[in-house]
Protein backbone atom coordinates (compact mmCIF):
# COMPACT_ATOMS: atom_id res chain seq x y z
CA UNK A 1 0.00 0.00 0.00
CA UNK A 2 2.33 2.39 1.22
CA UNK A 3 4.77 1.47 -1.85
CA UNK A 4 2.15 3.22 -4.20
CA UNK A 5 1.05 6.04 -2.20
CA UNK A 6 4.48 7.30 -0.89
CA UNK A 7 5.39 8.34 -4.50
CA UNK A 8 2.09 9.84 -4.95
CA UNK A 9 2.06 11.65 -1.44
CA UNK A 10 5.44 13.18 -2.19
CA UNK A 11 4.70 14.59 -5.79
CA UNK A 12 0.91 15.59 -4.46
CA UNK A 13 2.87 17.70 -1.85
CA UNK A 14 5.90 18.99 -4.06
CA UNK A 15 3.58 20.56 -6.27
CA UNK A 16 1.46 22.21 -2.86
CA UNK A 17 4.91 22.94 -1.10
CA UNK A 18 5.81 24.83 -4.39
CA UNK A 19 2.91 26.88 -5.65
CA UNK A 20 2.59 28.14 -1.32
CA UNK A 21 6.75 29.01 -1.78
CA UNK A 22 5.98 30.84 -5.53
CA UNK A 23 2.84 32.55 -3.74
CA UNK A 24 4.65 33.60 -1.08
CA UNK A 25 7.70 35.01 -2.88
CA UNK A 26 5.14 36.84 -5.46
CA UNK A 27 3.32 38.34 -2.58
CA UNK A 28 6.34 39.84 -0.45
CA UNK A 29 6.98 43.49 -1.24
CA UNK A 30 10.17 44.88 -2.26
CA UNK A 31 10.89 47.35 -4.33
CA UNK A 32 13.17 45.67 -6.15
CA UNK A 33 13.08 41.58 -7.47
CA UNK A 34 16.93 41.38 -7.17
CA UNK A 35 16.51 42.58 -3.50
CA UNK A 36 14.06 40.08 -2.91
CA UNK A 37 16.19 36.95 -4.35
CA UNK A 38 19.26 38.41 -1.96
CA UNK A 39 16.69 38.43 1.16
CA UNK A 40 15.58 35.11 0.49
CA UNK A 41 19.36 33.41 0.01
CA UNK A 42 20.43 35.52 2.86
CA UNK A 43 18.01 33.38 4.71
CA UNK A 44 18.76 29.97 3.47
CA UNK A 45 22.35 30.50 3.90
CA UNK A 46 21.56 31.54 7.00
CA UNK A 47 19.60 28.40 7.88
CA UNK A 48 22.55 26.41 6.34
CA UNK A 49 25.41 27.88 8.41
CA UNK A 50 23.71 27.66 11.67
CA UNK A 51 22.77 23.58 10.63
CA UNK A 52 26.48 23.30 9.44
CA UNK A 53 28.14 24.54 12.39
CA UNK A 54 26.05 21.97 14.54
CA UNK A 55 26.57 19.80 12.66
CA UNK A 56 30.16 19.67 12.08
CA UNK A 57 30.86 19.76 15.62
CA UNK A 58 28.46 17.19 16.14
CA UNK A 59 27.22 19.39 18.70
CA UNK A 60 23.35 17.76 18.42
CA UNK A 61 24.93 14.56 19.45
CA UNK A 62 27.01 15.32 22.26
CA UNK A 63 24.48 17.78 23.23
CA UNK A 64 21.23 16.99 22.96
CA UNK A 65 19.59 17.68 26.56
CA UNK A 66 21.42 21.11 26.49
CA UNK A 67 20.17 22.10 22.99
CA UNK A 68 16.72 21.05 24.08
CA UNK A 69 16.59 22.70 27.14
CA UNK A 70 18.32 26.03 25.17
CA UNK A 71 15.71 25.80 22.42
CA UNK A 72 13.03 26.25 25.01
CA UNK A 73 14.56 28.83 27.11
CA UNK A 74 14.90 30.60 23.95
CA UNK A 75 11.27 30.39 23.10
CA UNK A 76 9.99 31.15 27.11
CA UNK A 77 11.96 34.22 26.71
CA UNK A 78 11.33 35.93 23.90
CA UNK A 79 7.19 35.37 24.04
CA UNK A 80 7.47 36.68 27.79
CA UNK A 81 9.46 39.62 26.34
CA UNK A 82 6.52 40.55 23.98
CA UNK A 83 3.84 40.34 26.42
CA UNK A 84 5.63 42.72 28.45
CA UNK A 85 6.74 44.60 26.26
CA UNK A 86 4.14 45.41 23.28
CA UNK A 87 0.34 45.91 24.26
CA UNK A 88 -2.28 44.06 21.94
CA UNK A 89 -5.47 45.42 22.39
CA UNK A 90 -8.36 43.05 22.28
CA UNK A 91 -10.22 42.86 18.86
CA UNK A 92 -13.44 41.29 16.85
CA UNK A 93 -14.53 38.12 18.73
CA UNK A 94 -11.74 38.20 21.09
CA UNK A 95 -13.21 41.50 23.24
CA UNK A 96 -16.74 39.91 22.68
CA UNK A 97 -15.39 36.73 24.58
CA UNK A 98 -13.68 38.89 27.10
CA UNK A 99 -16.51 41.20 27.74
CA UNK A 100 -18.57 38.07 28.22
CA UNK A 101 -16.44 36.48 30.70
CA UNK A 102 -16.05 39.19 32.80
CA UNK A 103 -20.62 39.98 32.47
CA UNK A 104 -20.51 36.45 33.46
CA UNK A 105 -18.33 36.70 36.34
CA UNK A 106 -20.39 39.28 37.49
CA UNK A 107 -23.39 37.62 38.18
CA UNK A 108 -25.23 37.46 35.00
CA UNK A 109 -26.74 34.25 34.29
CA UNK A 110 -27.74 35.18 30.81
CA UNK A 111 -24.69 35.75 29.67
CA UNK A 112 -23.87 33.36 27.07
CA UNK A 113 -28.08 33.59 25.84
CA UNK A 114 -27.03 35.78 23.21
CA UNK A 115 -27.25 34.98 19.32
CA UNK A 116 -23.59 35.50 19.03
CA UNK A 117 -22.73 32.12 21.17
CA UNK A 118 -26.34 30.31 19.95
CA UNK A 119 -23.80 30.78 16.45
CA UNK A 120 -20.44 29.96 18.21
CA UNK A 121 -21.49 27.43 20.71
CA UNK A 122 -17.74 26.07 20.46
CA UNK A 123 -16.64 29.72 21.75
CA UNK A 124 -17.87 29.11 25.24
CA UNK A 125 -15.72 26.97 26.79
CA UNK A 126 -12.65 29.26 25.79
CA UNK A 127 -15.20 32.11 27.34
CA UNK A 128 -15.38 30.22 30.45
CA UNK A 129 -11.23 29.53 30.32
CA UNK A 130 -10.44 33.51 30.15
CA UNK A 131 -13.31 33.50 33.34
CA UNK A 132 -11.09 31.65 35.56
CA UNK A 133 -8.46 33.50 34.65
CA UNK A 134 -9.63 36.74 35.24
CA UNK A 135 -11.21 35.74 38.94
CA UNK A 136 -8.36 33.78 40.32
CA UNK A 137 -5.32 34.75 38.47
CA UNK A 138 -5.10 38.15 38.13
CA UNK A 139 -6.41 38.93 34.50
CA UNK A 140 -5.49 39.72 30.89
CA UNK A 141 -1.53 39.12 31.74
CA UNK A 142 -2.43 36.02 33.87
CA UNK A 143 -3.53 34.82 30.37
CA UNK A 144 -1.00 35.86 28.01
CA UNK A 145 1.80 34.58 30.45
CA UNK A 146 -0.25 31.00 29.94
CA UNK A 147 -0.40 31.80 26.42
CA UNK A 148 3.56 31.90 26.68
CA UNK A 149 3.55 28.35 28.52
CA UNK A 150 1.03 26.57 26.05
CA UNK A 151 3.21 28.71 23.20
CA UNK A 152 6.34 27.05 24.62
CA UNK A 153 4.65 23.47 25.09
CA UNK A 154 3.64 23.61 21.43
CA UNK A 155 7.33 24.32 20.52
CA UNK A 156 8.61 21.61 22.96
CA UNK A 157 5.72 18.80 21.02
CA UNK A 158 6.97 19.90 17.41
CA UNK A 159 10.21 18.46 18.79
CA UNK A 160 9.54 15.73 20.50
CA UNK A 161 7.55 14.71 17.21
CA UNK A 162 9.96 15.19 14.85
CA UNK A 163 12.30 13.56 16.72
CA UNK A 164 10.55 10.24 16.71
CA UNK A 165 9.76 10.53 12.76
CA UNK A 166 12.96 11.84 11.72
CA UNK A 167 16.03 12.14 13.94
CA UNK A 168 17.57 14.16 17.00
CA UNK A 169 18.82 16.69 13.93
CA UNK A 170 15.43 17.46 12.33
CA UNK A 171 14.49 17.60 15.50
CA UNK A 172 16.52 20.24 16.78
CA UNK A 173 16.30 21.84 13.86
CA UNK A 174 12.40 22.16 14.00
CA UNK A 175 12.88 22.85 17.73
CA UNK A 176 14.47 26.67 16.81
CA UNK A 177 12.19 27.06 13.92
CA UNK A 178 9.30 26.88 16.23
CA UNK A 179 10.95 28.83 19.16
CA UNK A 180 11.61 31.47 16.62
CA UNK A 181 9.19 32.09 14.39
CA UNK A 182 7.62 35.37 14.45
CA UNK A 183 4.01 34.39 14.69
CA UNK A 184 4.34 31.93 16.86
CA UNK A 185 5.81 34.27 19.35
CA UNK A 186 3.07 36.97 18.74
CA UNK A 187 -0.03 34.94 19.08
CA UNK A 188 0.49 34.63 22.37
CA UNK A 189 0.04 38.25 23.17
CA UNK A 190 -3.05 37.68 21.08
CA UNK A 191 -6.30 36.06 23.27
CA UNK A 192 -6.95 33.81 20.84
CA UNK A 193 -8.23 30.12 21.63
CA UNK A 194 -6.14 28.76 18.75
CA UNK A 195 -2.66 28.48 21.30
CA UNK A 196 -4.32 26.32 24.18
CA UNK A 197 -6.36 24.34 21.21
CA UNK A 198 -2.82 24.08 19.33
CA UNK A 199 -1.14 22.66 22.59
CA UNK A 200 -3.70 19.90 23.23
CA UNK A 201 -3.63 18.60 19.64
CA UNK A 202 -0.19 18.53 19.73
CA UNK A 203 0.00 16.59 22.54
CA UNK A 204 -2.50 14.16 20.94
CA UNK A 205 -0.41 13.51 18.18
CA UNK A 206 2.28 13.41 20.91
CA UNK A 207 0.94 10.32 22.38
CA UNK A 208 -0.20 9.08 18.90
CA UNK A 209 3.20 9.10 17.47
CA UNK A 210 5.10 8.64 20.25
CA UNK A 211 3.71 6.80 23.06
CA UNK A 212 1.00 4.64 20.77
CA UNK A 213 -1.51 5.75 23.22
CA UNK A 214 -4.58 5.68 21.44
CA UNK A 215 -6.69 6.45 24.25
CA UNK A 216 -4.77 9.92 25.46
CA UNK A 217 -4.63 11.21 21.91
CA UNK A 218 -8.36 11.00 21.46
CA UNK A 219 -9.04 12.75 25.06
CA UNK A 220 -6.24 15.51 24.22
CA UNK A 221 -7.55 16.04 20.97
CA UNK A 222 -10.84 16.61 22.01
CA UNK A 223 -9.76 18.62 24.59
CA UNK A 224 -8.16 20.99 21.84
CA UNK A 225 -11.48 20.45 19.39
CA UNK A 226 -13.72 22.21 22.27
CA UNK A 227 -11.27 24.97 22.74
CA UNK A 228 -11.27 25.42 18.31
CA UNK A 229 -12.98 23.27 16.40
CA UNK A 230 -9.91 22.07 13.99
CA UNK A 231 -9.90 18.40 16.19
CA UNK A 232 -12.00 16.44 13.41
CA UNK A 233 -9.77 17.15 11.03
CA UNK A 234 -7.06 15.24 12.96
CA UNK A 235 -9.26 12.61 14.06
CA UNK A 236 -10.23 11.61 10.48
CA UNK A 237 -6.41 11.64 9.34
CA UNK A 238 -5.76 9.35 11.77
CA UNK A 239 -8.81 7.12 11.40
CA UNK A 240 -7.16 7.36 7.62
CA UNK A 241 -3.85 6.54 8.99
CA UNK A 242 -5.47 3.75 10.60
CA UNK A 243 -6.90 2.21 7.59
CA UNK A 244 -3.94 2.52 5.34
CA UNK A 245 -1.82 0.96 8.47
CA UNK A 246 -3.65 -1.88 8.18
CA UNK A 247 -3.90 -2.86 4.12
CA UNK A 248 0.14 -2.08 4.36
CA UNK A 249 0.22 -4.82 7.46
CA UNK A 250 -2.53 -7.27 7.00
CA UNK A 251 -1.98 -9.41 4.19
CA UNK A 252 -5.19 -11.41 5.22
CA UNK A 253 -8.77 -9.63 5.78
CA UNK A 254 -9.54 -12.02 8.80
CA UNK A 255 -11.79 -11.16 11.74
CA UNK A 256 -8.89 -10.23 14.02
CA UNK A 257 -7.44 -7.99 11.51
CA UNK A 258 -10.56 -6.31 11.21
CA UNK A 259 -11.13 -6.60 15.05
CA UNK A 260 -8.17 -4.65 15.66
CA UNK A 261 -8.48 -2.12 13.10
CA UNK A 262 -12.28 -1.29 14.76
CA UNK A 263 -11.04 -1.49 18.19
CA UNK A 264 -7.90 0.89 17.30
CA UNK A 265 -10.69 3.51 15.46
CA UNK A 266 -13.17 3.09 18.49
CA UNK A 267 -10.08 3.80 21.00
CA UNK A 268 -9.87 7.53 18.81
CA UNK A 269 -13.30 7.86 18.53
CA UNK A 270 -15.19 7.36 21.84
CA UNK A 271 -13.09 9.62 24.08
CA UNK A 272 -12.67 12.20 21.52
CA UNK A 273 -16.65 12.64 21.88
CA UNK A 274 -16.95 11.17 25.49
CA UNK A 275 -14.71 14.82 26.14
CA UNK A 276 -17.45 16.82 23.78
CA UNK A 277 -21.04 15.25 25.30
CA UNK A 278 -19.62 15.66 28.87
CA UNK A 279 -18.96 19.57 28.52
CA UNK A 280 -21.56 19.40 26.84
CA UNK A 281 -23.58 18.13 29.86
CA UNK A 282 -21.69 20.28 32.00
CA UNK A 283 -23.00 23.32 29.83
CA UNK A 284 -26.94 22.01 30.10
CA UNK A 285 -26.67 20.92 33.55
CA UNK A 286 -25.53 24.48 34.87
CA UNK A 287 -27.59 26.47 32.21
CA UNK A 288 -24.50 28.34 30.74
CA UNK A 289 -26.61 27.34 27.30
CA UNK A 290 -28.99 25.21 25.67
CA UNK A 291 -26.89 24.37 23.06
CA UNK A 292 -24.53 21.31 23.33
CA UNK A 293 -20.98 21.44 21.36
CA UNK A 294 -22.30 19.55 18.73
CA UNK A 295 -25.12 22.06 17.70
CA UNK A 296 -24.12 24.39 14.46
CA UNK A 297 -27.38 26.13 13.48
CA UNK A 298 -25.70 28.00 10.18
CA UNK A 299 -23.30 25.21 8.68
CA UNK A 300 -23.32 26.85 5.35
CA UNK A 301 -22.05 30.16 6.76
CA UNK A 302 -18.49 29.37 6.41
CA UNK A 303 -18.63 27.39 2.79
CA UNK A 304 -21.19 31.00 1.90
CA UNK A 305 -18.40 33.01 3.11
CA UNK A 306 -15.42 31.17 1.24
CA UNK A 307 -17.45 31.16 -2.35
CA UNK A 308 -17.98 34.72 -2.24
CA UNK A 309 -15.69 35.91 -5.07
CA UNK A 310 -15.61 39.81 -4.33
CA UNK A 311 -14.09 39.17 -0.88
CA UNK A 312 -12.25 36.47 -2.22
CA UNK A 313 -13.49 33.92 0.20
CA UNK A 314 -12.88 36.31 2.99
CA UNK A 315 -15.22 37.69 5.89
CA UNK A 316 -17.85 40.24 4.64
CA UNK A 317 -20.25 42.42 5.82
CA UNK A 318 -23.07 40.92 3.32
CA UNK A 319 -22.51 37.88 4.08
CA UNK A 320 -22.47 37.99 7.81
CA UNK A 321 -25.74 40.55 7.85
CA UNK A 322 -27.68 37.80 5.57
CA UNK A 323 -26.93 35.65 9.73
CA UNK A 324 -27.91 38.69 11.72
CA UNK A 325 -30.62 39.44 10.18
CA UNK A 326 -32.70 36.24 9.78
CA UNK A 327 -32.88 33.16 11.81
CA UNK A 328 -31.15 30.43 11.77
CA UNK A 329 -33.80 28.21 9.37
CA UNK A 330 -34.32 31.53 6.87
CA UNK A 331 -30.56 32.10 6.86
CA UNK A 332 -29.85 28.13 5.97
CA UNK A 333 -32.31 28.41 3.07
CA UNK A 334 -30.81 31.57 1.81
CA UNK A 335 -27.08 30.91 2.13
CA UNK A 336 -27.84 27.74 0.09
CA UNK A 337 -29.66 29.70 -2.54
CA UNK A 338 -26.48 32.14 -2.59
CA UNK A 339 -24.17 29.03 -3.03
CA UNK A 340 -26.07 27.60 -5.68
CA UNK A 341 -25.62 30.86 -8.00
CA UNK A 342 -22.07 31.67 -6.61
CA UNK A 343 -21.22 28.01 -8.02
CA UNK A 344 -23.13 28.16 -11.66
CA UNK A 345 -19.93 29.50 -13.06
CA UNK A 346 -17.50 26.84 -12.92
CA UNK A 347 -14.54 29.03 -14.26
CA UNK A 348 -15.38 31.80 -12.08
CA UNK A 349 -15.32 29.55 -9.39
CA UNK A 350 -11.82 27.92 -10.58
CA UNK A 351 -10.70 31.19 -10.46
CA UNK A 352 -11.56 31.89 -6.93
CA UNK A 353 -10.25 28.72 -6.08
CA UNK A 354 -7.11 29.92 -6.91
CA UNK A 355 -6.88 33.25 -5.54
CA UNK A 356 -7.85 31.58 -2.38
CA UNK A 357 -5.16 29.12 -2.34
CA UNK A 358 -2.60 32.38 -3.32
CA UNK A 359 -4.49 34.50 -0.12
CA UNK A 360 -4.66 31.66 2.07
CA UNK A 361 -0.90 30.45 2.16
CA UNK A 362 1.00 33.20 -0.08
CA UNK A 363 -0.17 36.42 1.60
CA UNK A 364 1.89 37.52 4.74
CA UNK A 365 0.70 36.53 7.90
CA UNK A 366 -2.26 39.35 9.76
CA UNK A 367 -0.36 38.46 13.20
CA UNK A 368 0.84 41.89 13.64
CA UNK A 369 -2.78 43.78 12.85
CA UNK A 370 -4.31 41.68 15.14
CA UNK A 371 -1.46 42.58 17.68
CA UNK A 372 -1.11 46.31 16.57
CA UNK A 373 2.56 45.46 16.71
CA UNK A 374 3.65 47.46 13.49
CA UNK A 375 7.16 46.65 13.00
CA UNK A 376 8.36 46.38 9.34
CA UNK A 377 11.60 45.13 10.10
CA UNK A 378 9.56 42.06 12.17
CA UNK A 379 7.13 41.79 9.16
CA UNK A 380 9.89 41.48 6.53
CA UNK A 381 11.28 38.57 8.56
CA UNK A 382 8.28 37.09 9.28
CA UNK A 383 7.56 36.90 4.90
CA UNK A 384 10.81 35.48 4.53
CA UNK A 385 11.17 33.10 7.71
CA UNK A 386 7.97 31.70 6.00
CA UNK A 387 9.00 31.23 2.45
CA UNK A 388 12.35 29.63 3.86
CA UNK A 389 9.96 27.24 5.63
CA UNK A 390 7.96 26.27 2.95
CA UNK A 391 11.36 25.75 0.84
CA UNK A 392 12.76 22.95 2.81
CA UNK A 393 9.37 21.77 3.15
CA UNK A 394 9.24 21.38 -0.44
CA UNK A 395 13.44 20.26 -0.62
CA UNK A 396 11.90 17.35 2.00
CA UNK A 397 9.20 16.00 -0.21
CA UNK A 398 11.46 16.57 -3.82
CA UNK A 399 13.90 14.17 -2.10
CA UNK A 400 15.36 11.57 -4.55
CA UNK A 401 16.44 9.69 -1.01
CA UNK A 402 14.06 11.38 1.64
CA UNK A 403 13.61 9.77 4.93
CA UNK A 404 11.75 6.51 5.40
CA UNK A 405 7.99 7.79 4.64
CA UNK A 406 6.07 5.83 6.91
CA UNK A 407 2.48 5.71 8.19
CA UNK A 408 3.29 8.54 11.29
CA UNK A 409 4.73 10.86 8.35
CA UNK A 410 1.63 9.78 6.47
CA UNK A 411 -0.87 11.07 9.23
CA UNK A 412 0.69 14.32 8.85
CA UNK A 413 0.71 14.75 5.31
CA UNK A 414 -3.15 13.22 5.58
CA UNK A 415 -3.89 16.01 8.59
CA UNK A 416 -2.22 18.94 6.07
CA UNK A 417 -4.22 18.10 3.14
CA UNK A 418 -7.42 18.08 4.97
CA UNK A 419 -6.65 21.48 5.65
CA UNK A 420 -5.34 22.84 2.30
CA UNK A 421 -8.71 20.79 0.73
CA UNK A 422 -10.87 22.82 3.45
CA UNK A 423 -9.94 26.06 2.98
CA UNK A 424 -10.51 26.15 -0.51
CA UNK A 425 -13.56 25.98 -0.49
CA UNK A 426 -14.61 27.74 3.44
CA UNK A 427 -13.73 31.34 4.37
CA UNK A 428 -9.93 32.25 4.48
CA UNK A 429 -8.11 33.80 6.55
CA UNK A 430 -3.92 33.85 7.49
CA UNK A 431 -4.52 33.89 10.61
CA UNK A 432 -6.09 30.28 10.23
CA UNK A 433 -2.63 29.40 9.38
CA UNK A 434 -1.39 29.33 12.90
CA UNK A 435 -2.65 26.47 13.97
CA UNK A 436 -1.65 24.47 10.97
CA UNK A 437 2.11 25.91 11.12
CA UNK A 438 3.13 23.26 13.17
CA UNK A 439 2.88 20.71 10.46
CA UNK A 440 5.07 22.48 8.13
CA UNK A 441 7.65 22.97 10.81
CA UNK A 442 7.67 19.60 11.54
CA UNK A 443 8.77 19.16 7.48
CA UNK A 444 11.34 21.59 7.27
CA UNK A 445 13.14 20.41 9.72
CA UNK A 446 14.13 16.94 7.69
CA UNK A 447 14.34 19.46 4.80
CA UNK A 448 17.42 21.65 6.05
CA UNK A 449 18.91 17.96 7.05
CA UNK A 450 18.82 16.76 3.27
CA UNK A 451 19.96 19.82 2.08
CA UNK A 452 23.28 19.84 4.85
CA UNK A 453 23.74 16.29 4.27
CA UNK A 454 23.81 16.67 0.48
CA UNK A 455 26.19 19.51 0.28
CA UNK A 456 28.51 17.67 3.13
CA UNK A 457 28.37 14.55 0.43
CA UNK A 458 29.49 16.89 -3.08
CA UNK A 459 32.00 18.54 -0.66
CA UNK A 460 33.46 15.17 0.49
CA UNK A 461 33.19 13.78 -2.74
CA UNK A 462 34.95 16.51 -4.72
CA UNK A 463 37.32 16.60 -1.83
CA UNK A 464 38.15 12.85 -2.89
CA UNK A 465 38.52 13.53 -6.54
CA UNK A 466 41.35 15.97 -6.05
CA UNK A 467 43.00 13.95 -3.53
């Protein structure tokens, strides 16, 4: 099984790693192209010296613990620099959640019986999070300094995972990329629920990949799903993973075979919902709302949203007044009239389909609007930090000897194209990109290994031929 797909999976993903690098480089602005080329080898060489000099000193080796615990002190510090340092002022959904938990906390029982959370049930429990914060801990800085510890944990995960698919230098590798990266570090003075829901998936995968606790990664990813709902996307790559697991392993379709692979996709799938219907419970019992986690009264908004082609699949005003305004049943009958005639043009829609994909990964990261942190210098690394990404990314996958692809690496190419297939087709936005930037840093760092390891090879082996 595996024997077909690998090729497949690896020229599927060239081809996705390249366009998002082409995107990217079109989209940064310089005033010059030849200024723009310079900026971008400046930062591969860059990349390349810092991998060379640890690896020629075989300092990973030697030094594992110490680079690990580095890494990590690196990241801890500059996020709690940030915090204290910049002040992001609460915006969109993010005051409406912090308004609410603080009305809450206050005494009002009506609270979350607004249309805004009968819309975003899965809001709440991040509503309720930001409440404990605020009444035991101190407030808004309470938070972002656990943003910087669930910000760090994520970095700590992307390690620890490439570590067991790759090796201790991807690993490492990935470990810097993650504790450096610009939006990684500014999200967290952001209240966003994508860090904590980030952490816990990460630690799903964790066990997943690591630990082959089946049981764990379900709870942790559902844990993550009710803070964001991203956690299904996960769970069916894995239930995938599961599947194609077992026609590469079982030769024979016998009962136990089959036993195994239903007990294995039960294992993922009960606790993953036994997390959602008890908070759920929790949310009835208490009468924080009448709607359970499952309930989504408008599932067309988003796909309504992503086909509009003037926004180009982005938020609007028209769109999101056609759900004030009406409810829920009207709305549902009108958004799919609106989706029928946005889709009658199939080359119009083609189109959008591609400026989406161009918007979605090519156009620079909205990190700093939503942190009013306007630095250009920051911004200009932040375009080119993510184009280098997405180069070794696409080095990794182009590969004529890449490392073993196996079913873990699998699951995470399965879990990325979920997402790249989704947002084609639901509204767009970069800052959606944050929580899927942990997969691609988890790829580049086997990608700046490859690259090291060939150059080290023509060096030795011209070396040799003079000699």
């Amino acid at each position: 099984m595996l024997k077909i797909l690998k090729p497949f999976v690896l020229i599927v993903f060239s081809v996705i790693f390249f366009l998002m690098f082409t995107s990217t480089f079109h989209q940064i602005e310089e005033k010059l192209i030849t200024l723009k080329i310079l900026k971008f080898l400046l930062s591969i060489f860059l990349a390349l010296g810092i991998s060379f000099f640890l690896f020629k000193r075989k300092l990973i080796n030697k030094n594992l613990i110490f680079l690990l615990l580095s890494g990590l002190l690196i990241a801890l510090f500059v996020r709690l620099r940030l915090i204290l340092t910049i002040e992001a002022p609460l915006k969109s959904d993010f005051v409406m959640m912090f308004n609410t938990a603080n009305d809450w906390l206050s005494g009002n029982r009506e609270a979350f019986h607004k249309s805004y959370y009968n819309f975003a049930v899965f809001n709440i429990p991040f509503t309720i999070y930001l409440a404990f914060f605020i009444k035991y801990l101190g407030g808004l800085l309470s938070i972002k300094v656990m943003n910087v510890l669930w910000s760090v944990g994520i970095v700590f995960f992307i390690y620890k995972i490439t570590k067991k698919l790759f090796n201790p230098q991807a690993a490492i590798i990935a470990l810097f990329v993650a504790a450096l990266f610009p939006p990684f570090v500014v999200y967290t003075a952001i209240l966003t629920n994508q860090t904590i829901s980030i952490f816990f998936i990460m630690m799903g995968l964790y066990f997943l990949i690591c630990k082959k606790q089946l049981i764990y990664c379900a709870l942790f990813i559902g844990l993550g799903h009710i803070f964001r709902p991203i956690g299904t996307v996960f769970i069916l790559a894995i239930l995938a993973y599961f599947i194609i697991h077992f026609l590469n392993h079982r030769k024979i379709f016998t009962k136990n075979n089959i036993k195994v692979l239903l007990v294995s996709s039960l294992k993922i799938m009960i606790p993953f919902h036994l997390i959602m219907i008890v908070i759920s419970g929790l949310f009835l019992f208490f009468n924080i709302t009448k709607n359970t986690l499952y309930d989504n009264p408008a599932p067309s908004y988003k796909l309504l949203v992503g086909l509009n082609p003037e926004r180009t699949g982005q938020w609007n005003k028209n769109d999101a007044d056609l759900l004030k305004q009406n409810n829920f049943l009207d709305f549902e009958r009108l958004a799919k009239q609106k989706i029928t005639e946005r889709t009658d043009k199939k080359l119009e829609v083609l189109n959008l389909f591609e400026e989406k994909f161009k918007l979605m990964w090519g156009k620079p990261d909205e990190v700093f609007f939503w942190a009013n942190y306007n630095s250009s210098s920051k911004k200009a690394i932040t375009n080119y930090f993510w184009l280098t990404i997405l180069f070794f990314c696409f080095c990794f996958t182009i590969s004529k000897k890449p490392f073993a692809l196996g079913t873990n690496t699998l699951l995470i190419f399965i879990a990325l194209l979920g997402f790249v297939t989704a947002y084609i087709f639901i509204e767009v936005q970069t800052r959606y990109r944050y929580e899927i930037y942990p997969l691609f840093v988890i790829f580049s760092g086997p990608g700046v290994v490859i690259i090291v390891n060939y150059i080290k090879n023509k060096l030795a082996f011209d070396n040799n031929q003079i000699n």
